[in-house]
Protein backbone atom coordinates (compact mmCIF):
# COMPACT_ATOMS: atom_id res chain seq x y z
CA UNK A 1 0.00 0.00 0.00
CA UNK A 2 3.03 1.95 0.72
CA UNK A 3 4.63 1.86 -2.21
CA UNK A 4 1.38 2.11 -4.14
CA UNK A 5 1.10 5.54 -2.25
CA UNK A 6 4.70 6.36 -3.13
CA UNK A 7 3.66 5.77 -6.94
CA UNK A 8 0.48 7.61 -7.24
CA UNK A 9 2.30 10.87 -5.52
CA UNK A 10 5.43 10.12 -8.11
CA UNK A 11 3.38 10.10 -11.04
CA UNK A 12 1.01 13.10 -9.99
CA UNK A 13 4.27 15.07 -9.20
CA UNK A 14 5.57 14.55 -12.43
CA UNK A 15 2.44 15.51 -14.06
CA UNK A 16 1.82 19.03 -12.01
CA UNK A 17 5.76 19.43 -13.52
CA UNK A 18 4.77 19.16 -16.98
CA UNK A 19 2.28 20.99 -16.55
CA UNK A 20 3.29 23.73 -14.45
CA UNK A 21 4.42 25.78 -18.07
CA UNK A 22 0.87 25.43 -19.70
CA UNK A 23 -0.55 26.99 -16.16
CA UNK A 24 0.71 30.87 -17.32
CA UNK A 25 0.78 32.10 -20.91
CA UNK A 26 1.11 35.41 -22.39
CA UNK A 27 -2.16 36.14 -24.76
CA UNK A 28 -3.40 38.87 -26.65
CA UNK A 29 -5.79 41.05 -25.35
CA UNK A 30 -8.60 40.04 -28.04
CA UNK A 31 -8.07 37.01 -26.15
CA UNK A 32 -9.30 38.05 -22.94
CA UNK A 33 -12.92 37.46 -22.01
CA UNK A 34 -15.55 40.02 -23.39
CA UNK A 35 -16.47 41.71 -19.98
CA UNK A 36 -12.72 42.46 -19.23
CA UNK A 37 -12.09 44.04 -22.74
CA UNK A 38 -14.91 46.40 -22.73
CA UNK A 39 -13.70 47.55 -19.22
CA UNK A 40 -10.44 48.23 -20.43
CA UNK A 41 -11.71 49.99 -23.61
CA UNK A 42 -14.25 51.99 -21.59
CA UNK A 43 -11.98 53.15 -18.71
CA UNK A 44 -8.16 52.50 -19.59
CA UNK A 45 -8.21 52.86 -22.96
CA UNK A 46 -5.87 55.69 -23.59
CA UNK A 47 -3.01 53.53 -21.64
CA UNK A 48 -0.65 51.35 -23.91
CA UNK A 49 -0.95 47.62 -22.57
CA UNK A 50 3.02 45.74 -21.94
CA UNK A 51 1.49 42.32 -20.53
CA UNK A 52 -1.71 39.85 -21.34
CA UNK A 53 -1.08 37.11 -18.79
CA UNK A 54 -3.53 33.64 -18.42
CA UNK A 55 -3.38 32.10 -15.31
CA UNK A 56 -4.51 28.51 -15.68
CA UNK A 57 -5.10 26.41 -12.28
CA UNK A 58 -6.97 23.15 -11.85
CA UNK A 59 -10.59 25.08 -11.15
CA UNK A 60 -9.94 28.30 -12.22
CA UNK A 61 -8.66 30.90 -14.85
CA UNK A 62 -7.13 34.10 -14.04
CA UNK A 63 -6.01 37.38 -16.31
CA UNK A 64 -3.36 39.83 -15.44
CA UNK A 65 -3.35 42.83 -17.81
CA UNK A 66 -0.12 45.37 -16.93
CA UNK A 67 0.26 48.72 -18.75
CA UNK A 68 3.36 50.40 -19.35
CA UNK A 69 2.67 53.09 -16.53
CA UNK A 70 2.45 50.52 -13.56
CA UNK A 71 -1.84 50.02 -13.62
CA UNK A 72 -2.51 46.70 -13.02
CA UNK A 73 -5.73 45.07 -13.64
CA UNK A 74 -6.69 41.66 -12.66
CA UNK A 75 -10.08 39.74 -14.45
CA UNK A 76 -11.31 36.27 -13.12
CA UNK A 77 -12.57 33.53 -15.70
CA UNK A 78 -15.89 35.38 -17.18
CA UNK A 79 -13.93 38.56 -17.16
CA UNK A 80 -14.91 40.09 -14.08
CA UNK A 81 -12.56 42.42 -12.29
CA UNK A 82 -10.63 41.36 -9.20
CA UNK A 83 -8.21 43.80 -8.70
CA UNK A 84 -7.72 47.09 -9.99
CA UNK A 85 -4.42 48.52 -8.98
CA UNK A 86 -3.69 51.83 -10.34
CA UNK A 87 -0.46 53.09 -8.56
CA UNK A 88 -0.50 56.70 -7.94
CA UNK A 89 -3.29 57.15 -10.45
CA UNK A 90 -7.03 57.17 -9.22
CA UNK A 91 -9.49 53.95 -9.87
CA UNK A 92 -12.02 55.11 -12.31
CA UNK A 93 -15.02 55.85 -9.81
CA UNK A 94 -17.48 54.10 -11.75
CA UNK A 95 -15.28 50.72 -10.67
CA UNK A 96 -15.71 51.36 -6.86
CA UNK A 97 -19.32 51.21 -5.26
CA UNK A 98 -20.65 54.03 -4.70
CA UNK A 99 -21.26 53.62 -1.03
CA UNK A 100 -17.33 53.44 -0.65
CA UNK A 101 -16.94 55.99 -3.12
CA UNK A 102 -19.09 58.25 -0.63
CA UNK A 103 -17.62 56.74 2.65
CA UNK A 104 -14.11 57.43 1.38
CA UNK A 105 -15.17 61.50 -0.06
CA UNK A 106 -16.50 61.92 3.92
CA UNK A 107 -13.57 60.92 5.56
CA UNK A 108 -10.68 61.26 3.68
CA UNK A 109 -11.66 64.48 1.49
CA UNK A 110 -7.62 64.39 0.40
CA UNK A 111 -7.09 60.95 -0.45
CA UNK A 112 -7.72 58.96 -3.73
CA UNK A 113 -8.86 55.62 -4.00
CA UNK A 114 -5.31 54.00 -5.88
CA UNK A 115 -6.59 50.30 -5.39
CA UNK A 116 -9.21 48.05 -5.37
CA UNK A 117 -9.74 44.47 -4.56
CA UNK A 118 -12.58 42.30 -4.05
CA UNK A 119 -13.75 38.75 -3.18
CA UNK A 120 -16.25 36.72 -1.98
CA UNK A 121 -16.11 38.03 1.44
CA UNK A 122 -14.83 41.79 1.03
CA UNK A 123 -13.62 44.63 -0.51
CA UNK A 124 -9.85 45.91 0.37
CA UNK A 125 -9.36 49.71 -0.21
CA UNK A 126 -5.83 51.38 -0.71
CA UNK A 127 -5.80 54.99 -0.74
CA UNK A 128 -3.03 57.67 -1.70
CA UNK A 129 -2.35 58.66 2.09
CA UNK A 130 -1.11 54.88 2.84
CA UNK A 131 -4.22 53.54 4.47
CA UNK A 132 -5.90 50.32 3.91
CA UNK A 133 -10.13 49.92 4.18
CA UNK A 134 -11.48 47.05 4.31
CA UNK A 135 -15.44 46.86 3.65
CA UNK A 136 -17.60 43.79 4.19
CA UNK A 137 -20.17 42.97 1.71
CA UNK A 138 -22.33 45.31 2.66
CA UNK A 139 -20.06 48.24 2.43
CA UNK A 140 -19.39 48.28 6.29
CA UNK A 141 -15.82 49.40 7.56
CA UNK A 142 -14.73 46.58 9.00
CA UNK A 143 -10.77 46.83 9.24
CA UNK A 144 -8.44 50.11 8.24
CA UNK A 145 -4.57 49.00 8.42
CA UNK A 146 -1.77 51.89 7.97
């Protein structure tokens, strides 16, 4: 049984090695999903794109699109975004909900929201003073980190 063990893991070893270069692959951008090319058109179109990246895993498919002045954008499988992380530029507003849109105008008049992430559970704020938001689901402050 042992040994039979010792196989199985051998074989499935070598197999996530061969595979481990079809997992990320440089693509166009006409190759990225629908959803994630009109967002790019519609809000970051005037920025010159250096990187397409796929990010193949067993149950899921990631994109990474990078432009030549730092903005990072990151699309899950039906081209929804994930993470939009625009360096010392602002996130388009029409990307952040409006309730943290608001929340962030009240109390931080000075700041600019410079990334966004969300998942399942939350949405992580960066703004251009250093601090971190974090909003649950709801849009309710949950965490701020310096």
């Amino acid at each position: 049984m042992k040994k039979l063990f010792l196989i199985a893991f051998a074989l499935v070893f070598a197999f996530s090695t061969v595979k481990a270069d079809e997992r990320d692959r440089i693509i166009t951008k006409e190759q990225l999903p629908a959803a994630a090319q009109q967002l790019i058109a519609k809000n970051f179109g005037g920025l010159k794109i250096s990187l397409v990246n796929e990010d193949r895993e067993l149950a899921s498919r990631n994109y990474e699109v990078l432009f030549s002045d730092g903005t990072k954008l990151e699309f899950t499988r039906n081209g929804e975004w994930k993470e939009i992380d625009c360096r010392k530029n602002s996130v388009p507003a029409e990307l952040i909900p409006q309730k943290v849109v608001a929340f962030v105008a009240e109390r931080y008049p000075d700041a600019k929201i410079v990334q966004i992430d969300r998942d399942r559970h939350d949405y992580e704020v960066k703004l251009s003073n250093g601090l971190e938001l974090t909003f649950d689901k709801k849009f309710n402050l949950i965490d701020i980190d310096d």
